[in-house]
Protein backbone atom coordinates (compact mmCIF):
# COMPACT_ATOMS: atom_id res chain seq x y z
CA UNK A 1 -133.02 -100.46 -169.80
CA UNK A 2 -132.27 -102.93 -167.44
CA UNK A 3 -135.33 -101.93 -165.35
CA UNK A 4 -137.48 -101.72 -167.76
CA UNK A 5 -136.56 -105.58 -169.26
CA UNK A 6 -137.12 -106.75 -165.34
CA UNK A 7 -140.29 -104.78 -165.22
CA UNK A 8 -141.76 -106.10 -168.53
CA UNK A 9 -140.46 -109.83 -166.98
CA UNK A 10 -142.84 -108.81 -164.33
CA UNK A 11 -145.82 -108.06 -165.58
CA UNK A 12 -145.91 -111.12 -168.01
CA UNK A 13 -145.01 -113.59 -165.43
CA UNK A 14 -143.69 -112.92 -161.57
CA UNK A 15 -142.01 -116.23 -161.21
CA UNK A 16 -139.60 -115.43 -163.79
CA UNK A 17 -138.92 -112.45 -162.28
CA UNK A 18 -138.18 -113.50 -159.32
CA UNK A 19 -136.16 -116.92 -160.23
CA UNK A 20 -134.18 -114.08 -162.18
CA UNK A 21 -133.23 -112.07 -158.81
CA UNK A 22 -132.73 -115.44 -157.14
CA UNK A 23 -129.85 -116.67 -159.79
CA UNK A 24 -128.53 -113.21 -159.27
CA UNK A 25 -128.22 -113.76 -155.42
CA UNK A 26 -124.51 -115.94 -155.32
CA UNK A 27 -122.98 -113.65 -158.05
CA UNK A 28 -123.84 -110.78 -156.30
CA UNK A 29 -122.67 -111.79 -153.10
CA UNK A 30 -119.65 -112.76 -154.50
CA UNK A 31 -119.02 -109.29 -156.31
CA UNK A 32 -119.73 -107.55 -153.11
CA UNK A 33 -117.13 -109.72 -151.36
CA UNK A 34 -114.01 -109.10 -153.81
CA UNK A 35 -115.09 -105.37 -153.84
CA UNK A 36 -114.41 -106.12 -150.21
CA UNK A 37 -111.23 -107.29 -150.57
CA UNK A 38 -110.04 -105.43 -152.98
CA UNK A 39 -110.92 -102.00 -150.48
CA UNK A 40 -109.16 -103.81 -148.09
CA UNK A 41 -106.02 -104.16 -150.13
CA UNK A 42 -106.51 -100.88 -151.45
CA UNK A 43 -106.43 -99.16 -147.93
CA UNK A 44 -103.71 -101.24 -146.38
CA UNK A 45 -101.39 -100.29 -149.43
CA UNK A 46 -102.43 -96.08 -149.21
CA UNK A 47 -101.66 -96.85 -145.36
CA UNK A 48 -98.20 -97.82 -146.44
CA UNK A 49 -97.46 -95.28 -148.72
CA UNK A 50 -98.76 -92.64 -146.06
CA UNK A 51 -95.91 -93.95 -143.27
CA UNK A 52 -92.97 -93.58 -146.15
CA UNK A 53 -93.93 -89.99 -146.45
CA UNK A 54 -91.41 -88.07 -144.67
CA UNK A 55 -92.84 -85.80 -142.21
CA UNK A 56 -89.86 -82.98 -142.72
CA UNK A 57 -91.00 -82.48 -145.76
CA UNK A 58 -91.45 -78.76 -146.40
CA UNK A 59 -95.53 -77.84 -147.15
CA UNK A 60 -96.54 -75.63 -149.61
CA UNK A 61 -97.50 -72.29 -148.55
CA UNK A 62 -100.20 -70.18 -149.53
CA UNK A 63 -99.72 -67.89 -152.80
CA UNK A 64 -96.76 -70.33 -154.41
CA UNK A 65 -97.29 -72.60 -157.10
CA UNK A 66 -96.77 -75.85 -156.75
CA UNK A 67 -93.33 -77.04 -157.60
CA UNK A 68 -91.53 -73.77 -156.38
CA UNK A 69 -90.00 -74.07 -152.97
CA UNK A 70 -88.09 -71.22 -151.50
CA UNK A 71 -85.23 -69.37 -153.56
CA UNK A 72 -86.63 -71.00 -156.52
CA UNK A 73 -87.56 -68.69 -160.05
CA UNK A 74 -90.73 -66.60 -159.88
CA UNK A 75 -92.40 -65.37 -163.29
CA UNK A 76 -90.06 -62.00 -163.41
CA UNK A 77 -86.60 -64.23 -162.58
CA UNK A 78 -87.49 -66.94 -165.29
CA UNK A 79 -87.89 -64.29 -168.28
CA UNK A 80 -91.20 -66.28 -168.74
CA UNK A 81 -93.60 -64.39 -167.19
């Protein structure tokens, strides 16, 4: 929709088109720098939350569901399954 408005803009007159895509230019630029930022933030803060992770932490091995560590109820212990 979008293009086609811009394309129609066009075709009747090219400086409008192009004073359009010039008022554009700050208010893009400023988008792309908070979307910046806010990646930046973003990253930092995952980086923190990876380093409180503690690495003794048993993994999960293949076949088991998550949730059910070792000595835990299968399906024929729980009476659900």
């Amino acid at each position: 929709m979008t293009v086609s408005l811009a394309v129609r803009l066009a075709e009747q007159d090219p400086d409008v088109l192009r004073k359009l895509i010039d008022d554009a230019g700050p208010i893009a630029f400023a988008f792309v720098i908070v979307l910046g930022v806010v990646l930046f933030l973003l990253f930092r803060s995952m980086n923190k939350q990876m380093k409180r992770i503690d690495p003794n932490l048993p993994s999960e091995r293949d076949g088991e569901a998550p949730g059910r560590g070792p000595g835990g109820p299968g399906p024929d212990e729980s009476g659900n399954g």
